[in-house]
N, C-alpha and C. Protein backbone atom coordinates (compact mmCIF):
# COMPACT_ATOMS: atom_id res chain seq x y z
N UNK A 1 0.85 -1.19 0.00
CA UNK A 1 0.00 0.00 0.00
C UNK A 1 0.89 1.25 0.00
N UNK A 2 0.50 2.02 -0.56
CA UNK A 2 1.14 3.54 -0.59
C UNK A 2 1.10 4.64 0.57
N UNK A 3 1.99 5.15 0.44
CA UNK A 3 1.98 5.87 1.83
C UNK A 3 0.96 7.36 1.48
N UNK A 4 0.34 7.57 2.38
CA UNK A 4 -0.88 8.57 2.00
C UNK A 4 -0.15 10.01 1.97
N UNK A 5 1.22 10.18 2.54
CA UNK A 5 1.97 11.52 2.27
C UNK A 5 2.11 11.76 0.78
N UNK A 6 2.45 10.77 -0.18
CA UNK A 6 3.11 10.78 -1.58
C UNK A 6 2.51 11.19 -2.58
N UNK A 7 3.27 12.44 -3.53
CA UNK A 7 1.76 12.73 -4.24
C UNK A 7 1.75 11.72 -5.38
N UNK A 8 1.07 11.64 -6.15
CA UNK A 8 1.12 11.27 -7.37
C UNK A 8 2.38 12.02 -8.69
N UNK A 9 2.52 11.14 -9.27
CA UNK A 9 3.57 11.79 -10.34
C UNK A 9 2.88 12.95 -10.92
N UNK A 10 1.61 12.87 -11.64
CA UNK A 10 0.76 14.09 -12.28
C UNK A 10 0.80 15.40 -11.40
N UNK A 11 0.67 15.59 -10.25
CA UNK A 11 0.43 16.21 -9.31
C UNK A 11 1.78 17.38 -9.17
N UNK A 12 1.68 18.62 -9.35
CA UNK A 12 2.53 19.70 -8.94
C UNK A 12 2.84 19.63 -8.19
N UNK A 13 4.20 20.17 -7.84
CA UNK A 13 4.86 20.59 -6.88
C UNK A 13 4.47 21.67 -6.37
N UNK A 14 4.28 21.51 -4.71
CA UNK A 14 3.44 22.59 -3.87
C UNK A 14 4.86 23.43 -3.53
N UNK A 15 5.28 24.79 -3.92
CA UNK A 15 5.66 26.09 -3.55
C UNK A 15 5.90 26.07 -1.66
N UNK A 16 6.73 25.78 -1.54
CA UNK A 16 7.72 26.35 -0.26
C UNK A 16 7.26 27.50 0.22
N UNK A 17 6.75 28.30 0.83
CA UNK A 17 7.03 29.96 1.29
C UNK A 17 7.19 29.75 2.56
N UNK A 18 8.61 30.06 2.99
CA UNK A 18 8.87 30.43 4.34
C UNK A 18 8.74 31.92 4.94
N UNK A 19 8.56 31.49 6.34
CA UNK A 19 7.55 32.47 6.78
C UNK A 19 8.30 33.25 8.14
N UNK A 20 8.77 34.36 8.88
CA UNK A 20 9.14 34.55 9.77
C UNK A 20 8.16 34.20 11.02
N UNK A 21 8.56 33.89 12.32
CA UNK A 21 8.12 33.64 13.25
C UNK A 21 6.93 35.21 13.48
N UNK A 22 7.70 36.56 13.31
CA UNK A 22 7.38 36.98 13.47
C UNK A 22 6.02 37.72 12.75
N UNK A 23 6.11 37.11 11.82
CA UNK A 23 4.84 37.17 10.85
C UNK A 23 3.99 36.28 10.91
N UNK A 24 4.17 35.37 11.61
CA UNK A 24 3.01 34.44 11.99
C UNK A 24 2.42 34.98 13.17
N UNK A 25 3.21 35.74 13.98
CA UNK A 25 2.64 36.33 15.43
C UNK A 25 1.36 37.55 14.86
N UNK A 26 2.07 38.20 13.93
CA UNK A 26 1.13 39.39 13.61
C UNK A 26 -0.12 38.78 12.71
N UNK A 27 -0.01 37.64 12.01
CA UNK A 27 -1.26 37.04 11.18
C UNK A 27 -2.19 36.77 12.29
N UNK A 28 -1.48 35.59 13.32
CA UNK A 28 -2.53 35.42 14.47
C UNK A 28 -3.34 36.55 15.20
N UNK A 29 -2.26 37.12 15.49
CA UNK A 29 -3.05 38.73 16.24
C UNK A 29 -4.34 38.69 15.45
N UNK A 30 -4.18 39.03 14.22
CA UNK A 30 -4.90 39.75 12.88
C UNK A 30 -6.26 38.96 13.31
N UNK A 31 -6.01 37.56 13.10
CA UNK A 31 -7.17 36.57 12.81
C UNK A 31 -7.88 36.41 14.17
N UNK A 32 -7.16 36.76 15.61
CA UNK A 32 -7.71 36.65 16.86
C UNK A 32 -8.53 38.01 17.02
N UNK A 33 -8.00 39.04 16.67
CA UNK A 33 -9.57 40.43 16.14
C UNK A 33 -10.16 40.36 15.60
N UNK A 34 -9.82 39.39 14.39
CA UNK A 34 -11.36 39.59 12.97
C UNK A 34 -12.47 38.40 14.02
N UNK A 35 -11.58 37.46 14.55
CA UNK A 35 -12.85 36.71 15.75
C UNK A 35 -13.41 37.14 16.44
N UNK A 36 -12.87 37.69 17.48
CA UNK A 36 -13.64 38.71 18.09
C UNK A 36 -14.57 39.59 17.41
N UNK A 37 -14.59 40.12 16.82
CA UNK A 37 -15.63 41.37 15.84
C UNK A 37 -16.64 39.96 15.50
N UNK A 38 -15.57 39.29 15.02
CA UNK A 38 -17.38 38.27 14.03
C UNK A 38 -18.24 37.98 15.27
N UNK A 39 -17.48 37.37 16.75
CA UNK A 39 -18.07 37.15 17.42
C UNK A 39 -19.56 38.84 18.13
N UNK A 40 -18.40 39.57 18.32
CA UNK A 40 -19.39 40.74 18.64
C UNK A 40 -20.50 40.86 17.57
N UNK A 41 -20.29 40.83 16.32
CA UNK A 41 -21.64 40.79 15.20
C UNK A 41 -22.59 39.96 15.40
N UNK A 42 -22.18 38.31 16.00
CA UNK A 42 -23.37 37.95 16.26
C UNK A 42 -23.81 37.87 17.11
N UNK A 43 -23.41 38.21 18.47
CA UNK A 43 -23.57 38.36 19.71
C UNK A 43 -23.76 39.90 20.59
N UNK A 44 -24.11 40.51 19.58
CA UNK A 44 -24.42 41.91 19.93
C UNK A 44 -25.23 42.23 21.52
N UNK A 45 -24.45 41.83 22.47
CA UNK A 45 -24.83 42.30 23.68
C UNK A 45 -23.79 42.64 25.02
């Protein structure tokens, strides 16, 4: 049986982008306010 990591030969090569630590801190920030707000939109109280 094949190992479920492996792509197929047809299948592209998925693009690398490395990322600073510190840019993952500021994405999270980002995405932990847009939650909050969605949450305040539907929870308007």
């Amino acid at each position: 049986m094949a190992r479920k990591n492996q792509k197929a030969p047809w299948e592209p090569e998925e693009e690398i982008i490395w990322v600073s630590k510190t840019e993952l801190k500021q994405d999270m920030e980002e995405l932990q306010k847009l939650g909050e707000e969605l949450v305040a939109l539907k929870h308007p109280y």
